[in-house]
Protein backbone atom coordinates (compact mmCIF):
# COMPACT_ATOMS: atom_id res chain seq x y z
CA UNK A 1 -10.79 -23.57 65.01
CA UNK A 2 -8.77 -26.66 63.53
CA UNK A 3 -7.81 -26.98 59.97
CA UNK A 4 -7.87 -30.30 59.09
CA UNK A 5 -5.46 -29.85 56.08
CA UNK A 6 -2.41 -28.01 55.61
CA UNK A 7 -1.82 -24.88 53.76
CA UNK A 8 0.53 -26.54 51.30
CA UNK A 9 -2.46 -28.70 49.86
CA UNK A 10 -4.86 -25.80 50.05
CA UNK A 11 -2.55 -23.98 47.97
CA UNK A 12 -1.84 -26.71 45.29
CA UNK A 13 -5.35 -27.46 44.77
CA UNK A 14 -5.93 -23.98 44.22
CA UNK A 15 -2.99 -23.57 41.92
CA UNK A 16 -3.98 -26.96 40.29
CA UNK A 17 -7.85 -25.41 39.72
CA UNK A 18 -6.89 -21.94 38.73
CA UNK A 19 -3.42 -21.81 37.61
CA UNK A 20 -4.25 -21.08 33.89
CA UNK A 21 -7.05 -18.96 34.41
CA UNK A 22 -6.80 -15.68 32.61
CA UNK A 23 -9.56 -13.78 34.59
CA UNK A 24 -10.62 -14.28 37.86
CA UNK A 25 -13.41 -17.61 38.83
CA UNK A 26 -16.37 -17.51 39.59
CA UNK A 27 -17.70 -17.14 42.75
CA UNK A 28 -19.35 -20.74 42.61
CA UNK A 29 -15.78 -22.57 41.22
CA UNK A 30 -13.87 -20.85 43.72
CA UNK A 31 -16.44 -22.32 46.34
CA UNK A 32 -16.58 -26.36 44.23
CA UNK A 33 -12.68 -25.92 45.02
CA UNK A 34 -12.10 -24.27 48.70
CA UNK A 35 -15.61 -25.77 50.49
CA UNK A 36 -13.73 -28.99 51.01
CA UNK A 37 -11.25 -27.25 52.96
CA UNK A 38 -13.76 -25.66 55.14
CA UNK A 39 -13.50 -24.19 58.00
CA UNK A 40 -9.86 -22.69 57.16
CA UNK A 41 -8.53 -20.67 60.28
CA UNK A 42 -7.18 -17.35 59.88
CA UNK A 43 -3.32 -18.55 60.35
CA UNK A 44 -3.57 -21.00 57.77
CA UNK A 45 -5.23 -18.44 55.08
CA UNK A 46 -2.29 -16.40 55.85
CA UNK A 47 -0.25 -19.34 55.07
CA UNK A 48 -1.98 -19.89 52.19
CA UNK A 49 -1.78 -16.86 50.77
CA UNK A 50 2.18 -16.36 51.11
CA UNK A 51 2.68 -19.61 49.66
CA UNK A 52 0.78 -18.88 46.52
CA UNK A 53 2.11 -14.96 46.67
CA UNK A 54 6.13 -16.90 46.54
CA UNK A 55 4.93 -18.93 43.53
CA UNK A 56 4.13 -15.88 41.48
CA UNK A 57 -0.13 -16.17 41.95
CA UNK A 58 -0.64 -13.18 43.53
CA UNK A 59 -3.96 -12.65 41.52
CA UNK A 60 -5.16 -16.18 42.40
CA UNK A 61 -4.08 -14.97 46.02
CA UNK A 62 -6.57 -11.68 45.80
CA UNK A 63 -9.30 -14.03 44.15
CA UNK A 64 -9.66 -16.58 47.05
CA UNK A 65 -9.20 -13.92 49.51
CA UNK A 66 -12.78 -12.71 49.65
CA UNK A 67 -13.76 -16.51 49.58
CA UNK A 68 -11.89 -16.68 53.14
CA UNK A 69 -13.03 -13.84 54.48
CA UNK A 70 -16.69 -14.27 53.53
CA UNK A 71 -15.87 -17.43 55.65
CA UNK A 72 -13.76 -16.42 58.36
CA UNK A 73 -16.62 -13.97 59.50
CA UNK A 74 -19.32 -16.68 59.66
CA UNK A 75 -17.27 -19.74 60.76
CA UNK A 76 -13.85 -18.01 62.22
CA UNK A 77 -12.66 -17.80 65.64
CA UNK A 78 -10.61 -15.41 67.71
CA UNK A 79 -10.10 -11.76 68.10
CA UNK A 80 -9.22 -10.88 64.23
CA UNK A 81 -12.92 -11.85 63.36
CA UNK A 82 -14.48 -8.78 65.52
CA UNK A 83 -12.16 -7.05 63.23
CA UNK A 84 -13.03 -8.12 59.69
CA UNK A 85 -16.37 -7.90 60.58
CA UNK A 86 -16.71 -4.35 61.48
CA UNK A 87 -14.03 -3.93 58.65
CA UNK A 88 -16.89 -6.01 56.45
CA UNK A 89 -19.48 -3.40 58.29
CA UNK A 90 -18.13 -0.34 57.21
CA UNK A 91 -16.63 -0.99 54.18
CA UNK A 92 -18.82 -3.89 52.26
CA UNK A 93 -16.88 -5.39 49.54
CA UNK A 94 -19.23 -7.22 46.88
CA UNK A 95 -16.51 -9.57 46.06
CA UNK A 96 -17.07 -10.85 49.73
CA UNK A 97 -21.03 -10.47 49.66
CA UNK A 98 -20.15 -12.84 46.65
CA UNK A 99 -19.61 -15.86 48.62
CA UNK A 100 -21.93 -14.92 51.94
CA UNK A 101 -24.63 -16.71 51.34
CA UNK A 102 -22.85 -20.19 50.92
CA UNK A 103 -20.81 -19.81 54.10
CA UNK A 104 -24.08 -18.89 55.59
CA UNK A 105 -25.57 -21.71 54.59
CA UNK A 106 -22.82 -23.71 55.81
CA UNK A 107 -22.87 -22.66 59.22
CA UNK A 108 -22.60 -25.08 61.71
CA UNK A 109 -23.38 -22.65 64.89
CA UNK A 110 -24.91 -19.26 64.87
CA UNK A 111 -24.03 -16.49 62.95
CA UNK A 112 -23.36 -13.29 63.85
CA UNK A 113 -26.83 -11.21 63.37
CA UNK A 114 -24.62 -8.27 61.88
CA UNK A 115 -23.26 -10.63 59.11
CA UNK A 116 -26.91 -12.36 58.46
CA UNK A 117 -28.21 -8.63 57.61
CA UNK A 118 -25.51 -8.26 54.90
CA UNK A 119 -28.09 -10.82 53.07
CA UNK A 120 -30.64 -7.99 52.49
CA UNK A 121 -27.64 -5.67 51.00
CA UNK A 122 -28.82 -3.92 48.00
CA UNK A 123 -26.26 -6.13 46.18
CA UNK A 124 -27.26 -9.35 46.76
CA UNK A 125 -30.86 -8.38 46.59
CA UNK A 126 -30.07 -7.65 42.52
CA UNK A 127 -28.83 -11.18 42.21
């Protein structure tokens, strides 16, 4: 998967968006700001993450992180995928079931049928 833009600008429009906020966005402005981005590969998250980690955001760094993996495991590529999905699997984190539905709907190929059944988890089906 190419990244068309750099972890250094996915990081400063994050810290641009969020830097002041006082409790964590929601799942919708964290989406308005990263979607542009979209598809981010796994290496570059990871990039993305230290950076804002060294400039003292490690809570904006734990809010976006469901955002890419909610992502990664529709639109990601490689062998870590396999891995956060049956992470995703056995462990369902709401935070991530949070932004499902709009990488889902952004999908450009197939997605994995494993991931598209997360849509009828009891969560999402109180939303």
């Amino acid at each position: 998967m190419e990244t068309p833009h750099s972890a250094e600008q996915i990081a400063a429009r994050l810290t641009d968006a969020f830097e002041q906020a006082e409790q964590r966005p929601t799942p919708q402005e964290i989406e308005q700001v990263l979607r542009p981005f979209a598809p981010v590969s796994y290496e570059v998250e990871e990039q993305v993450k230290s950076l804002l980690y060294r400039k003292k955001q490690s809570s904006l760094a734990t809010w976006v992180g469901s955002w890419f993996e909610a992502n990664d495991v529709v639109l990601g590529e490689g062998d870590h995928v396999e891995r956060r999905i049956k992470f995703l699997l056995r462990d369902t984190c709401t935070c991530v079931l949070d932004h499902l539905p709009a990488a889902i709907g952004h999908a450009k190929r197939s997605v994995d049928p494993r991931i598209l059944a997360l849509l009828n988890h009891p969560y999402l089906q109180k939303k």
